[in-house]
Protein backbone atom coordinates (compact mmCIF):
# COMPACT_ATOMS: atom_id res chain seq x y z
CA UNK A 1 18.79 23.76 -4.29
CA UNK A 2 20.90 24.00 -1.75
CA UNK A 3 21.78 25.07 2.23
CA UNK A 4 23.41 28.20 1.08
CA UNK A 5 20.88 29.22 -1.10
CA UNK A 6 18.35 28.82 1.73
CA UNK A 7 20.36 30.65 3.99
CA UNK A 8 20.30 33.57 1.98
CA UNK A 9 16.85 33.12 0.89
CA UNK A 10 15.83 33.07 4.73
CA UNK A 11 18.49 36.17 5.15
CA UNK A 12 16.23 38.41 2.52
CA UNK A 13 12.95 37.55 4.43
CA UNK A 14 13.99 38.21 8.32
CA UNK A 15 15.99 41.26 6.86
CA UNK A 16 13.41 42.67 4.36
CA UNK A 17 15.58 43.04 1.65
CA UNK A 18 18.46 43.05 -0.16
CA UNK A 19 20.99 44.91 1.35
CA UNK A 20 20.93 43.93 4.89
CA UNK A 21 20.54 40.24 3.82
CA UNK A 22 23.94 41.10 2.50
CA UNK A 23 25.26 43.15 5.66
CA UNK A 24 23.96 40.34 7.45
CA UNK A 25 25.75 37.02 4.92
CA UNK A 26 29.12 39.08 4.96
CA UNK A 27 27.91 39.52 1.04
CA UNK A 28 27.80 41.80 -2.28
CA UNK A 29 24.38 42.86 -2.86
CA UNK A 30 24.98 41.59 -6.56
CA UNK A 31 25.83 38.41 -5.40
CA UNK A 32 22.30 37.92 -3.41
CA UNK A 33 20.39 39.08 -6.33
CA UNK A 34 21.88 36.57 -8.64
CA UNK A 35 21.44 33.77 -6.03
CA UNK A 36 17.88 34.25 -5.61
CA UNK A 37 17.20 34.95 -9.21
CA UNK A 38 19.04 31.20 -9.58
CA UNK A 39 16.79 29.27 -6.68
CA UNK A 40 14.02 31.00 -8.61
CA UNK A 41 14.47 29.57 -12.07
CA UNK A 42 15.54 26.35 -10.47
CA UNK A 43 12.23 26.13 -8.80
CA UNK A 44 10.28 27.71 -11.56
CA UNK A 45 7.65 29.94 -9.72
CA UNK A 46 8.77 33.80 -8.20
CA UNK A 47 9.64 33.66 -4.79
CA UNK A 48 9.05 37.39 -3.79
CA UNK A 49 6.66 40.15 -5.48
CA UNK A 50 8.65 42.91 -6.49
CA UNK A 51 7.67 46.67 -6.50
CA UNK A 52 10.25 48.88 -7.57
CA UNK A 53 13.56 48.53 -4.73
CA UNK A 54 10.81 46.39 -2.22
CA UNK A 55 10.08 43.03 -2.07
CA UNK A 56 7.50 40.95 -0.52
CA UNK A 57 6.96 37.18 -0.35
CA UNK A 58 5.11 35.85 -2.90
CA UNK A 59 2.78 32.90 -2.12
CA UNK A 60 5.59 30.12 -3.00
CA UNK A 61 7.81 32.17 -1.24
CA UNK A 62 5.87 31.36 2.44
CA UNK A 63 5.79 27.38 1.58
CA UNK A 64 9.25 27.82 0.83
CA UNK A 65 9.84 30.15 4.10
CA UNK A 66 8.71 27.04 6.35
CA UNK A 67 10.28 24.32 4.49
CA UNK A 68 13.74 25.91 4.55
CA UNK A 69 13.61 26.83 8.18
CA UNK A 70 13.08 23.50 9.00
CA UNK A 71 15.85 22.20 6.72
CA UNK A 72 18.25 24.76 8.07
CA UNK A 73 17.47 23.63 11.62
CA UNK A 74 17.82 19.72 10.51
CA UNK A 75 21.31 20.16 9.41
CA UNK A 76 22.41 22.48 12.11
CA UNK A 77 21.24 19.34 14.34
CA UNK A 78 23.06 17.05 12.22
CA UNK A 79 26.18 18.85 12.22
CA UNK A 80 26.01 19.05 16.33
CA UNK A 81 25.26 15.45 16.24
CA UNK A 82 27.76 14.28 14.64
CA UNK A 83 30.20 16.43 16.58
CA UNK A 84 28.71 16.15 19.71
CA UNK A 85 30.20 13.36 22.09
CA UNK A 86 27.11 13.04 24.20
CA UNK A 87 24.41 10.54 22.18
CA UNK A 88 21.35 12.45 21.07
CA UNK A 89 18.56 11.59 18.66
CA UNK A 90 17.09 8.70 17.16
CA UNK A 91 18.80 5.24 17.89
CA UNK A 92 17.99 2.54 14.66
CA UNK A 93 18.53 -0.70 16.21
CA UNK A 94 18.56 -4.19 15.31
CA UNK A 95 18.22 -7.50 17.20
CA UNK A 96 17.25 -11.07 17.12
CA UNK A 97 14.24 -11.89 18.07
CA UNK A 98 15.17 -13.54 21.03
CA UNK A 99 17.56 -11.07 21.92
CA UNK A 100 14.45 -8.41 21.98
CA UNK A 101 12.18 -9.86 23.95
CA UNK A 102 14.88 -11.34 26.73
CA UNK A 103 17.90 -9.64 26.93
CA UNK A 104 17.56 -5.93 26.07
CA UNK A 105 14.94 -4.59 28.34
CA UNK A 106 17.68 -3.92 31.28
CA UNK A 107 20.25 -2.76 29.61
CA UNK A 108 18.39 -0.68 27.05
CA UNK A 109 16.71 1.07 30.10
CA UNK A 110 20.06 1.53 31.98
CA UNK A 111 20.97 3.36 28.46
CA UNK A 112 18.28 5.65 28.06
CA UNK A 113 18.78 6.61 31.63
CA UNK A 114 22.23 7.88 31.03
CA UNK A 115 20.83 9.09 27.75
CA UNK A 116 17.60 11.02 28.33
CA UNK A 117 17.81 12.67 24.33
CA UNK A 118 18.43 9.28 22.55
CA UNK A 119 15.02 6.81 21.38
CA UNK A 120 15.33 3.69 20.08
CA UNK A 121 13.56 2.36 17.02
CA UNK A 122 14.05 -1.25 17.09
CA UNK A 123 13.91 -3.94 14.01
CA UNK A 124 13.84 -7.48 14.59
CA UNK A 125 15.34 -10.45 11.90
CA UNK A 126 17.85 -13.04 11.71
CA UNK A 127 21.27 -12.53 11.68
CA UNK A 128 22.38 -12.35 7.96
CA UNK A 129 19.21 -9.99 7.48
CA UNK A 130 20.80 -7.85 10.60
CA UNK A 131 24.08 -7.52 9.15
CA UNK A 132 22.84 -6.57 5.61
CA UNK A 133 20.88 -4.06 7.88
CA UNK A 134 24.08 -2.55 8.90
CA UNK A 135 26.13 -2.19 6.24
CA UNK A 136 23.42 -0.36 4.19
CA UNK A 137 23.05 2.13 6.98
CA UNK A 138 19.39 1.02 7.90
CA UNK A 139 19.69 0.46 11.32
CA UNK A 140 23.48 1.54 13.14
CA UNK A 141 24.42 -1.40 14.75
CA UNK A 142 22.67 -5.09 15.80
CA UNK A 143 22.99 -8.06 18.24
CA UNK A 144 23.72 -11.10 16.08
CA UNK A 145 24.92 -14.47 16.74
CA UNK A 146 28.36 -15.14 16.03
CA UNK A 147 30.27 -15.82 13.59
CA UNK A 148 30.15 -12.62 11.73
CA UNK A 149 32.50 -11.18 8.56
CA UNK A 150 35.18 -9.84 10.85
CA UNK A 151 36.47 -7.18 7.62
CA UNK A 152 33.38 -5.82 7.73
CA UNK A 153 32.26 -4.97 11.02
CA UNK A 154 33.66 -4.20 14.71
CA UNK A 155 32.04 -5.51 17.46
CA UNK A 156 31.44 -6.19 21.16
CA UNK A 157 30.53 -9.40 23.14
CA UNK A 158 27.10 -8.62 24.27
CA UNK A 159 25.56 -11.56 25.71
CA UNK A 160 26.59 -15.27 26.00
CA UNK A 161 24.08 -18.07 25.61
CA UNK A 162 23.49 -21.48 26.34
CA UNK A 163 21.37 -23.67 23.74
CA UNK A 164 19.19 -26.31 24.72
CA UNK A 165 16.63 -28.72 23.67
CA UNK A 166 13.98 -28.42 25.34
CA UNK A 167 10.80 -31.17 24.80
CA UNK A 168 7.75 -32.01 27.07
CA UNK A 169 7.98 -34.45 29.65
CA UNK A 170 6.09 -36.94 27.95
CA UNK A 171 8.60 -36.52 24.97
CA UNK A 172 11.02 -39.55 25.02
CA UNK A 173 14.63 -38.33 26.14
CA UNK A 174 16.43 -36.17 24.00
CA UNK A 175 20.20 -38.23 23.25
CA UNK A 176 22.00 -40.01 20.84
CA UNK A 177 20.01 -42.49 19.44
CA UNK A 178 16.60 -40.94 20.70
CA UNK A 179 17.01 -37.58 18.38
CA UNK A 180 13.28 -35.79 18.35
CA UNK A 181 11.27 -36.93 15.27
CA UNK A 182 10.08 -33.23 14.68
CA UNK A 183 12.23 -29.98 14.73
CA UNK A 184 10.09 -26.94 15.97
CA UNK A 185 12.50 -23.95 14.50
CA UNK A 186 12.73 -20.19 13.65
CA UNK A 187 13.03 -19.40 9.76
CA UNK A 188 15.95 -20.14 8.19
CA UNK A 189 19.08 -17.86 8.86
CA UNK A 190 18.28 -17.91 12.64
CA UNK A 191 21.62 -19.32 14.32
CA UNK A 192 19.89 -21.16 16.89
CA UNK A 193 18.23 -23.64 13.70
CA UNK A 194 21.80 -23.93 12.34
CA UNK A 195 22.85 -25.13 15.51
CA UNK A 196 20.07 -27.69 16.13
CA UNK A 197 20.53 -28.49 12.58
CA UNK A 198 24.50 -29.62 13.29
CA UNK A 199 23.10 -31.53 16.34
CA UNK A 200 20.82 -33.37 13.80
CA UNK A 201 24.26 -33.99 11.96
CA UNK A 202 26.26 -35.32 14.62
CA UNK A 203 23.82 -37.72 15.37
CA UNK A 204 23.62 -38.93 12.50
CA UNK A 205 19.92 -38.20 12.16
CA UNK A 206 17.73 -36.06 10.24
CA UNK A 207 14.14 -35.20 11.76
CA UNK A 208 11.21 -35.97 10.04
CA UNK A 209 9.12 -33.19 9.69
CA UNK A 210 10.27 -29.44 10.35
CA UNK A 211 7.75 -27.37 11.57
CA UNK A 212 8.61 -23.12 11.24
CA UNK A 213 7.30 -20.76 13.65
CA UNK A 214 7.47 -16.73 14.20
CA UNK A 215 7.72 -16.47 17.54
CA UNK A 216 9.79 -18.76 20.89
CA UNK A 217 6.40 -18.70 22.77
CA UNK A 218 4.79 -20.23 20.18
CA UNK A 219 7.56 -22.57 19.59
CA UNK A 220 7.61 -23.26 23.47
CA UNK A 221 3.65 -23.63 23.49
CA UNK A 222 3.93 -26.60 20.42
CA UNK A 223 7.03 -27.90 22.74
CA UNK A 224 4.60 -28.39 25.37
CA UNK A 225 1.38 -29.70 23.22
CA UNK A 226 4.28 -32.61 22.09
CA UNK A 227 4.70 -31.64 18.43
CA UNK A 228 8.36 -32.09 18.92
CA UNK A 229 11.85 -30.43 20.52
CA UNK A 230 12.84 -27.41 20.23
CA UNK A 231 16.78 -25.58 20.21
CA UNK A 232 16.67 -22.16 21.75
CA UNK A 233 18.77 -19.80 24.27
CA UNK A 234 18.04 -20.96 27.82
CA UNK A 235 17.46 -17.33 29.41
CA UNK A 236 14.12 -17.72 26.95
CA UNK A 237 13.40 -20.35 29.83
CA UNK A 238 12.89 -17.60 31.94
CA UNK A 239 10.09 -15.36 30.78
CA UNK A 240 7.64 -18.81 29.92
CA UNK A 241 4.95 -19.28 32.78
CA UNK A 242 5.31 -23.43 31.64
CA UNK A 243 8.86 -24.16 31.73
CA UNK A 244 8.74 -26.10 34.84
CA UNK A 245 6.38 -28.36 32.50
CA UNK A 246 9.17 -29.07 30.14
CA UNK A 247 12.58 -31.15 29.97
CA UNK A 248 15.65 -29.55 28.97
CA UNK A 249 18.66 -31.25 27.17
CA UNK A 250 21.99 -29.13 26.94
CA UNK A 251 24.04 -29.66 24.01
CA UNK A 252 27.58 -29.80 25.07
CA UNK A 253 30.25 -30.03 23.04
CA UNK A 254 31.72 -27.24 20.90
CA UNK A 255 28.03 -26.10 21.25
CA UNK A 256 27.33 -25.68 24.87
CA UNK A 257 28.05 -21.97 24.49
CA UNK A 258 27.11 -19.15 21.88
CA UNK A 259 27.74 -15.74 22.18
CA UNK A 260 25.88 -12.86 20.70
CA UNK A 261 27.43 -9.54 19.57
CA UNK A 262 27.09 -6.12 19.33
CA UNK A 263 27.96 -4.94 15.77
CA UNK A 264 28.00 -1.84 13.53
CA UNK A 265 30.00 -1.13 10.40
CA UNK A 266 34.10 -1.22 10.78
CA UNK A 267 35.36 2.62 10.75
CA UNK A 268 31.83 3.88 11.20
CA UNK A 269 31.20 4.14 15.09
CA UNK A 270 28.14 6.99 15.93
CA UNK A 271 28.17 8.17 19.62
CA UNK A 272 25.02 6.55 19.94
CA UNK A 273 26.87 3.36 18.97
CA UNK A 274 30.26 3.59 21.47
CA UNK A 275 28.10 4.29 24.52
CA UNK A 276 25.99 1.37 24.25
CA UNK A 277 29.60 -0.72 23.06
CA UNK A 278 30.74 0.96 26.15
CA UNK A 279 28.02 -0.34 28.44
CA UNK A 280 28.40 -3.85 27.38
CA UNK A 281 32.19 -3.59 27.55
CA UNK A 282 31.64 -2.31 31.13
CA UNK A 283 29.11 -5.47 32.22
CA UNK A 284 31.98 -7.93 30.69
CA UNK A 285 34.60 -6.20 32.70
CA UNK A 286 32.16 -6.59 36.36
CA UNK A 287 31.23 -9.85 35.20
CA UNK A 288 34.78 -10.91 34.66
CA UNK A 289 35.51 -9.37 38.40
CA UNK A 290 32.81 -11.25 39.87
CA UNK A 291 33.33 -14.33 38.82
CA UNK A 292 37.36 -14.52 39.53
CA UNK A 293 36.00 -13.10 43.49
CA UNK A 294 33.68 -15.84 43.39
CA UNK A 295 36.78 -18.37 42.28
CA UNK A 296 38.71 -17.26 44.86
């Protein structure tokens, strides 16, 4: 079964018959006949009751009747879509967890108000789950931590981060020498373990016990209890009512920054997908400006 075939099936009905289905398709009336005698026996039930030159629907002709309407109209939407410049539809999305709750409420909503038609569907994970995400054509593009497999993807700077430790107050000092006795972390894959992880390394230490949570509020709320230190992006800082309550030990080093990216599949860029690589490319560019006015 295919579009064509519905087409002409659709043709028959709103022309009651035959021969203006034909007029109509720019066909032989032949030609009609065979094709709905075909999407009959390929379905196996009788799509219209025929008496003598008339016919009328049969009763798995009306199922039929709705379900190819609303085929026809889904691919005359995809075909606009993917022709159409302006992005329309339904956005998949995915993003670190981190990423999600912090970082893409503004710019999201700056999106969607250039972009009444488009709606986001948003999947968390870690990065290599993100990029697998991508290239199978699951979500169109994600925010992951770099590095990423430059032959596979394009991408955009989105955001850059700062890692910290962060520990309680009553937590002894965070340094060489003094490395926390407990690492609070994410699963593994999530970059922000990794990077705690080489910390660990180039002290020369290895924690104790390594305790795995879902969420950075709940790591922030063991933080705080003293279960141990945490590594995490400091705008997280931000949205926790406690932070003032806890110490917080940059990294420095070829760690004191890490940026996260916008990606999406090399050679594969949607609308939807250049806009918001557009946006970002456009907050680099006024960042860039402000800070060389602020230099000067």
């Amino acid at each position: 079964m295919d579009l064509s075939d519905l087409r002409i099936f659709t043709a028959v009905v709103e022309e009651g018959g035959i021969t203006r289905a034909a007029e109509r398709l720019h066909r032989v009336q032949s030609n009609v006949t065979t094709r709905i005698r075909q999407l009959e026996d390929e379905l196996g039930v009788p799509l219209f009751i025929r008496q003598g030159k008339r016919l009328h629907l049969a009763p798995s002709g009306e199922v039929l009747l709705g379900y190819a309407r609303r085929m026809l109209s889904l691919a005359e939407e995809t075909q606009a879509a993917l022709q159409e410049a302006t992005p329309r539809g339904v956005f998949r999305l995915g993003a670190m967890e981190s990423t999600a709750a912090v970082r893409l409420p503004a710019p999201l909503t700056t999106y969607t108000e250039r972009y009444p038609e488009v709606t986001f569907e948003l999947r968390t994970g870690n990065p290599t789950q993100l990029a697998a995400a991508v290239l199978s054509g699951e979500v169109e593009a994600a925010f992951v931590a770099e590095p990423i497999a430059e032959a596979k993807f394009d991408w955009v700077v989105a955001f850059d981060e700062e890692p910290v430790v962060v520990a309680s107050k009553a937590h002894p000092p965070v340094e060489r020498g003094a490395v926390p006795k407990t690492m609070i972390v994410f699963e593994n894959g999530c970059p922000h373990r990794r990077r705690l992880e080489d910390w660990y390394a180039q002290q020369g230490e290895m924690p104790d016990r390594v305790v795995e949570l879902g969420s950075y509020h709940a790591m922030l709320g063991c933080v705080l209890a003293g279960m141990g230190a945490a590594l995490l992006p400091r705008s997280v800082l931000d949205t926790f009512p406690e932070a003032k309550r806890l110490k917080v030990y940059p990294l420095g080093g070829e760690v004191e920054r890490l940026r996260t990216l916008l990606i999406w599949r090399k050679d594969a860029v949607t609308p939807k997908v250049r806009a918001l690589a557009e946006l970002f490319a456009g907050r680099n560019r006024d960042d860039r400006g402000n800070a060389e006015s602020n230099s000067a």
